[in-house]
C-alpha atoms as a PDB file:
ATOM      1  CA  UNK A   1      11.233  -8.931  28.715  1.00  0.00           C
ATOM      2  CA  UNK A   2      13.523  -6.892  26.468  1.00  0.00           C
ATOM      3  CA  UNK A   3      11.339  -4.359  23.772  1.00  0.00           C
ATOM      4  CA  UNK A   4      12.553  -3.628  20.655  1.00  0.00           C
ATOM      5  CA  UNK A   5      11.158  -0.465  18.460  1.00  0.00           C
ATOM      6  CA  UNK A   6      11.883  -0.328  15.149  1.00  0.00           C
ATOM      7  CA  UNK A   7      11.113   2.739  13.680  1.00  0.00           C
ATOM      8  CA  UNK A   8      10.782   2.271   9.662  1.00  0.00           C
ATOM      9  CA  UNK A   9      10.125   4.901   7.006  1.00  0.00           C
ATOM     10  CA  UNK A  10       8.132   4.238   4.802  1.00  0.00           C
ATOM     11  CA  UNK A  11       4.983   1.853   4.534  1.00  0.00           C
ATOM     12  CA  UNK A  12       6.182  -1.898   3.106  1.00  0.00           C
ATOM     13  CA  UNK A  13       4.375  -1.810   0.214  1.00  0.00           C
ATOM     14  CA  UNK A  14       5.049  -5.178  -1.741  1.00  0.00           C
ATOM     15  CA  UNK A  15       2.927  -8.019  -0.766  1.00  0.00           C
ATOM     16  CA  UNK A  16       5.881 -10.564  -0.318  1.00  0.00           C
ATOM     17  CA  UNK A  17       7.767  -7.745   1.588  1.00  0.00           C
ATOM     18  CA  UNK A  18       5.112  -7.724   4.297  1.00  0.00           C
ATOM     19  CA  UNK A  19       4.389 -11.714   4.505  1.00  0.00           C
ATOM     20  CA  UNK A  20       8.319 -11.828   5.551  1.00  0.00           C
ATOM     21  CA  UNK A  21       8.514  -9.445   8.013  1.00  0.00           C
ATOM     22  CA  UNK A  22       5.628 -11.031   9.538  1.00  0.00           C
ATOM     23  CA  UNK A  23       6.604 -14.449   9.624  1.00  0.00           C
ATOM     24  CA  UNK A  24       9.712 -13.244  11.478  1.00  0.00           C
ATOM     25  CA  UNK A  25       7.919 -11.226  13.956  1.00  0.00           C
ATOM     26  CA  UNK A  26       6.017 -14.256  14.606  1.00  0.00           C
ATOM     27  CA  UNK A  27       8.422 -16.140  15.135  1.00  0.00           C
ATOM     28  CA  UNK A  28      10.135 -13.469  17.505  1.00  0.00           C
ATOM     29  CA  UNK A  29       7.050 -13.901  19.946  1.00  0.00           C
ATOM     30  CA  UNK A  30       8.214 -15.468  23.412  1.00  0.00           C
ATOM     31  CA  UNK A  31      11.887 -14.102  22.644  1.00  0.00           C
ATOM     32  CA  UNK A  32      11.260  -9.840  22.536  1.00  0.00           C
ATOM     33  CA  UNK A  33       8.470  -7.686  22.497  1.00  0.00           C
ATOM     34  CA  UNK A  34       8.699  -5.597  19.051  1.00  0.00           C
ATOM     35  CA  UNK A  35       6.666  -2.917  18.173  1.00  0.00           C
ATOM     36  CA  UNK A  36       6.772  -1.272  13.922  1.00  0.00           C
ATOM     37  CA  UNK A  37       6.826   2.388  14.251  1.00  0.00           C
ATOM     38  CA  UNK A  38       5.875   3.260  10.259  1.00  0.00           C
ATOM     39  CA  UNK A  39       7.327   6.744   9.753  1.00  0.00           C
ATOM     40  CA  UNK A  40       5.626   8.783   6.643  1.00  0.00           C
ATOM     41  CA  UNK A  41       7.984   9.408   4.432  1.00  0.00           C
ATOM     42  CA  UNK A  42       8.440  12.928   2.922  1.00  0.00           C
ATOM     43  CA  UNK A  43       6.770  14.255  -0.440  1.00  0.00           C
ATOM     44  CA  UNK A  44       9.231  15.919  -2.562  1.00  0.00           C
ATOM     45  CA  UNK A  45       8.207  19.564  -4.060  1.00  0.00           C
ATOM     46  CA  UNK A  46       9.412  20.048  -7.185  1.00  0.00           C
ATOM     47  CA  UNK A  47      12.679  18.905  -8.683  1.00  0.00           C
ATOM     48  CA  UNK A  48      14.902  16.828  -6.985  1.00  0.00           C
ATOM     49  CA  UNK A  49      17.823  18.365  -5.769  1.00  0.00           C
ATOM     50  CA  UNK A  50      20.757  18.742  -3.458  1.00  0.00           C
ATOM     51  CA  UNK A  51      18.761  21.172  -1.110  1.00  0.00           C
ATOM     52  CA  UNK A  52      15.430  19.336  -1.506  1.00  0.00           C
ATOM     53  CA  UNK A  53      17.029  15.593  -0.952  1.00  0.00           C
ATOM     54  CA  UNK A  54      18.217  17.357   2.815  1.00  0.00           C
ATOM     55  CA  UNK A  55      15.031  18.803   3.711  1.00  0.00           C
ATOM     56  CA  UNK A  56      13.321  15.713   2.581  1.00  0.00           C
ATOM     57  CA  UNK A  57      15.829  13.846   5.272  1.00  0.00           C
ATOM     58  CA  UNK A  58      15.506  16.400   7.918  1.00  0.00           C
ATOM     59  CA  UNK A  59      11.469  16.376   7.667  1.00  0.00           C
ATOM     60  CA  UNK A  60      12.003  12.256   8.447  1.00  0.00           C
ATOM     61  CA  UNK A  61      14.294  12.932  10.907  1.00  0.00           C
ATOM     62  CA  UNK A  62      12.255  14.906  12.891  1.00  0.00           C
ATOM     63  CA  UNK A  63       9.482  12.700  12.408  1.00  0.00           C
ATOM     64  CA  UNK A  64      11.623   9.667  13.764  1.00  0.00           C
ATOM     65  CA  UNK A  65      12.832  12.169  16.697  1.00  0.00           C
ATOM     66  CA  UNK A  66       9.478  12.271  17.896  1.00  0.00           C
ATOM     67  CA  UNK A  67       8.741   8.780  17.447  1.00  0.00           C
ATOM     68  CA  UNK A  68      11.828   7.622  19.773  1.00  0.00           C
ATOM     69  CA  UNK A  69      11.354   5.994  23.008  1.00  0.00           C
ATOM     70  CA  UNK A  70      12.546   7.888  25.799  1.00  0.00           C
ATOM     71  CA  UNK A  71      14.407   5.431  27.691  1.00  0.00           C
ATOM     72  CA  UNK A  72      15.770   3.258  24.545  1.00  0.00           C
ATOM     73  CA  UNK A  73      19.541   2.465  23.768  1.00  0.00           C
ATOM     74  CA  UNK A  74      19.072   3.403  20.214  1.00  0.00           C
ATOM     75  CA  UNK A  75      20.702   2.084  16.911  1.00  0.00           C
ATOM     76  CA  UNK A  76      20.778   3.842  13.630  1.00  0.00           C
ATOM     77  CA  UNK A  77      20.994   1.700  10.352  1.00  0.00           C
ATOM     78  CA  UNK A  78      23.108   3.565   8.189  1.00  0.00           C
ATOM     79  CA  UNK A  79      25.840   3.016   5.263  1.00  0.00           C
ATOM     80  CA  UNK A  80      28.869   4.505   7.391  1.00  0.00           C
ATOM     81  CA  UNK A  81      27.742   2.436  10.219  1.00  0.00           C
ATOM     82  CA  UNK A  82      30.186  -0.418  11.712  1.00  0.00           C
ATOM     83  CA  UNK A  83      29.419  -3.687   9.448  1.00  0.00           C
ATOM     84  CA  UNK A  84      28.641  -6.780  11.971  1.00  0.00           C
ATOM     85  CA  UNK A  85      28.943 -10.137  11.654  1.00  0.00           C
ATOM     86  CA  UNK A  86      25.516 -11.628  13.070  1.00  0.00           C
ATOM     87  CA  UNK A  87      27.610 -13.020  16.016  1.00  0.00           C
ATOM     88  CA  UNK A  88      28.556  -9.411  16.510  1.00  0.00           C
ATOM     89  CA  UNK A  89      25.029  -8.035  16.438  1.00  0.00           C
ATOM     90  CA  UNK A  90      23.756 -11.048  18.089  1.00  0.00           C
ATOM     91  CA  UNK A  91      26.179  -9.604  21.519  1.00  0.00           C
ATOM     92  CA  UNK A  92      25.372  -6.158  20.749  1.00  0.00           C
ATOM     93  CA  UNK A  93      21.594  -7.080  21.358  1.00  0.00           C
ATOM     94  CA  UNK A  94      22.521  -9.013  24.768  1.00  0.00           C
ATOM     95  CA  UNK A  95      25.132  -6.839  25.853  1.00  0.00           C
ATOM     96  CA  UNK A  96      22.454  -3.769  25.811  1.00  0.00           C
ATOM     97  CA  UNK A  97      20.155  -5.752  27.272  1.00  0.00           C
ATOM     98  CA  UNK A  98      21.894  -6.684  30.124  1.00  0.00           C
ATOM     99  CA  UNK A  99      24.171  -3.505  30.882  1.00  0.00           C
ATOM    100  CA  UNK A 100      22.261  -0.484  29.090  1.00  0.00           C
ATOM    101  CA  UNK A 101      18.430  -0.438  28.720  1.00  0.00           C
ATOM    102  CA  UNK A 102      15.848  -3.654  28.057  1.00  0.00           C
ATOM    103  CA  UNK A 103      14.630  -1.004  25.820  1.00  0.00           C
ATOM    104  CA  UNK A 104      15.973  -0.907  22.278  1.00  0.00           C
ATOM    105  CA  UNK A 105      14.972   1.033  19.317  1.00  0.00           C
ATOM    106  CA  UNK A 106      16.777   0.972  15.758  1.00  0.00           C
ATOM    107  CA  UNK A 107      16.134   3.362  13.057  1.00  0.00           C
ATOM    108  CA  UNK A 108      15.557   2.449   9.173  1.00  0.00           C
ATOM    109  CA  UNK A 109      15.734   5.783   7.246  1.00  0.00           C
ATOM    110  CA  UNK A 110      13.962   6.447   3.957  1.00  0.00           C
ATOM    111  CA  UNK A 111      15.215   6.446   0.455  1.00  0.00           C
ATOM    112  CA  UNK A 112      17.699   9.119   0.814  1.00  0.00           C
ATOM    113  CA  UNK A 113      19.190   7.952   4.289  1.00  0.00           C
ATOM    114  CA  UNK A 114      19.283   9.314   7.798  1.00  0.00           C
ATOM    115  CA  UNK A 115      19.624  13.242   9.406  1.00  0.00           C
ATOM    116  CA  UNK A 116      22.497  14.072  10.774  1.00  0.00           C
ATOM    117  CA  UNK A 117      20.263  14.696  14.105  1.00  0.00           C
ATOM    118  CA  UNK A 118      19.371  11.052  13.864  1.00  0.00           C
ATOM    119  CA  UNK A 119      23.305   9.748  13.335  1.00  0.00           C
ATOM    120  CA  UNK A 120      24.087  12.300  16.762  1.00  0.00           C
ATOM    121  CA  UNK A 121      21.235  10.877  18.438  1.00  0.00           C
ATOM    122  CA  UNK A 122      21.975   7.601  18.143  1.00  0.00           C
ATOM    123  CA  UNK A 123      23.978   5.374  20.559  1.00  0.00           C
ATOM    124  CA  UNK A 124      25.786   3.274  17.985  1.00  0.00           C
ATOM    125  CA  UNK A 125      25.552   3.552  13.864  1.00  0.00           C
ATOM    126  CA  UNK A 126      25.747  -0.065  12.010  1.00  0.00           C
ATOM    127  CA  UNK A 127      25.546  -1.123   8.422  1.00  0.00           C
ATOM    128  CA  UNK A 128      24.135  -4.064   7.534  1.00  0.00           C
ATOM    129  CA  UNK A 129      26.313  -4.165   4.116  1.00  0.00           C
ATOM    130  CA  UNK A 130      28.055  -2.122   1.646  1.00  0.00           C
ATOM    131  CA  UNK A 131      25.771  -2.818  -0.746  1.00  0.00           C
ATOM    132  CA  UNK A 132      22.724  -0.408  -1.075  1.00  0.00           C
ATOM    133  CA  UNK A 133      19.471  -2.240  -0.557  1.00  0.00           C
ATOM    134  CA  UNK A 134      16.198  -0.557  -0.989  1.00  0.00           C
ATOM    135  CA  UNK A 135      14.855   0.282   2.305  1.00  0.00           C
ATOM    136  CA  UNK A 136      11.685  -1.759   2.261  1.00  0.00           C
ATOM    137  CA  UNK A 137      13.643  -4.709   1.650  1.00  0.00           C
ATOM    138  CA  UNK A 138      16.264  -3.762   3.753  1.00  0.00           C
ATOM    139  CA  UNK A 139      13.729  -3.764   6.347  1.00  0.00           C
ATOM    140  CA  UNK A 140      12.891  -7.848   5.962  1.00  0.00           C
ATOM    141  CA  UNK A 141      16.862  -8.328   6.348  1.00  0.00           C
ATOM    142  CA  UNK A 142      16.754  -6.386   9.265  1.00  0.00           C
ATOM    143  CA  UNK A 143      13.964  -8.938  10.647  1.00  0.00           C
ATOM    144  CA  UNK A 144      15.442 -11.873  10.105  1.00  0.00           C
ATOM    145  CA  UNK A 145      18.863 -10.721  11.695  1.00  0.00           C
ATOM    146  CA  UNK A 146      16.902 -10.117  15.083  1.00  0.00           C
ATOM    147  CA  UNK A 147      15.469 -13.698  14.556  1.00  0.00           C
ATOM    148  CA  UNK A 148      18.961 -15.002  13.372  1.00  0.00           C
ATOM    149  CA  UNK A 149      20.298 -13.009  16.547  1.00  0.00           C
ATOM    150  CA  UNK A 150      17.605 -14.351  19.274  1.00  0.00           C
ATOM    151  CA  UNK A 151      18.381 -18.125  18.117  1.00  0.00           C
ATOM    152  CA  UNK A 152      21.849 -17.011  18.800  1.00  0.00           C
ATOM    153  CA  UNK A 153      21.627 -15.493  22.166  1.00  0.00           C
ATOM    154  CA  UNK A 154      19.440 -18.618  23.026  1.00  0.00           C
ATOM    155  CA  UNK A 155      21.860 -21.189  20.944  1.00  0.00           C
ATOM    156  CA  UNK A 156      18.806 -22.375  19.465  1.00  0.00           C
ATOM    157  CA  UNK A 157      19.125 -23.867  16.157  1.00  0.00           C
ATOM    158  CA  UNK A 158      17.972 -21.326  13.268  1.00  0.00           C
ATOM    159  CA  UNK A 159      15.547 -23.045  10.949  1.00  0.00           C
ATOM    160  CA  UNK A 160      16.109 -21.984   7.187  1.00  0.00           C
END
């Protein structure tokens, strides 16, 4: 059976936040094995500022670096990434699964994005929209793509 990591950071905070994600990785049981890697995210010190906003990042990113699975075909969520349609991410999913690794991890960065070590590290960069979604929420859109994407692989019907 195909994993999926999804390493996240930040903790979901918001009570409705949570009860989504959950329902979908209920739901996702019998399709994928997922495991919720919940990175800490970074204190500021001080004033925010250009320097501080990048070591902020690169403290996450090296957190996240560790937190990668070896083996994984890995996917970075990121605003310069590729935009999908969820046909499109729905084929990346299979197409890794069958021809790269049954082990796939994507990356959710914090408030001020992804490291630049993250974006190399990655196998493919995708953007969910051009809009700019808070990344706790953007997390429960995430979920419910790999559930929209699973019904598709399986041409189940997806249940609103």
């Amino acid at each position: 059976m195909m994993r999926i990591t999804v390493i996240a950071v930040g903790k979901l905070k918001e009570s409705f936040l949570l009860q989504g994600v959950n329902e979908y990785l209920k739901r996702l049981k019998g399709h994928v094995k997922v495991d919720v890697i919940e990175i800490a995210e970074e204190k500021e010190k001080g004033k925010t500022t250009a320097h501080e906003t990048i070591r902020v990042i690169e403290e996450e990113g090296q957190r996240i670096l560790r937190a990668l699975p070896k083996d994984a075909y890995v996917v970075a969520l990121d605003v310069q990434g590729e935009m999908l349609t969820s046909h499109e991410f729905a084929d990346m999913i299979e197409h890794t699964m069958n021809y790269h690794s049954s082990s796939l991890a994507f990356i959710i960065g914090g408030s001020y994005g992804l490291a630049e070590s993250i974006k190399e590290k990655s196998n493919r960069l995708i953007s969910f929209s051009r809009l700019t979604f808070p990344h706790q929420l953007m997390r429960l859109i995430f979920f419910e793509q790999i559930y929209r994407a699973f019904m598709i692989m399986n041409s189940e019907p997806y249940h609103k």
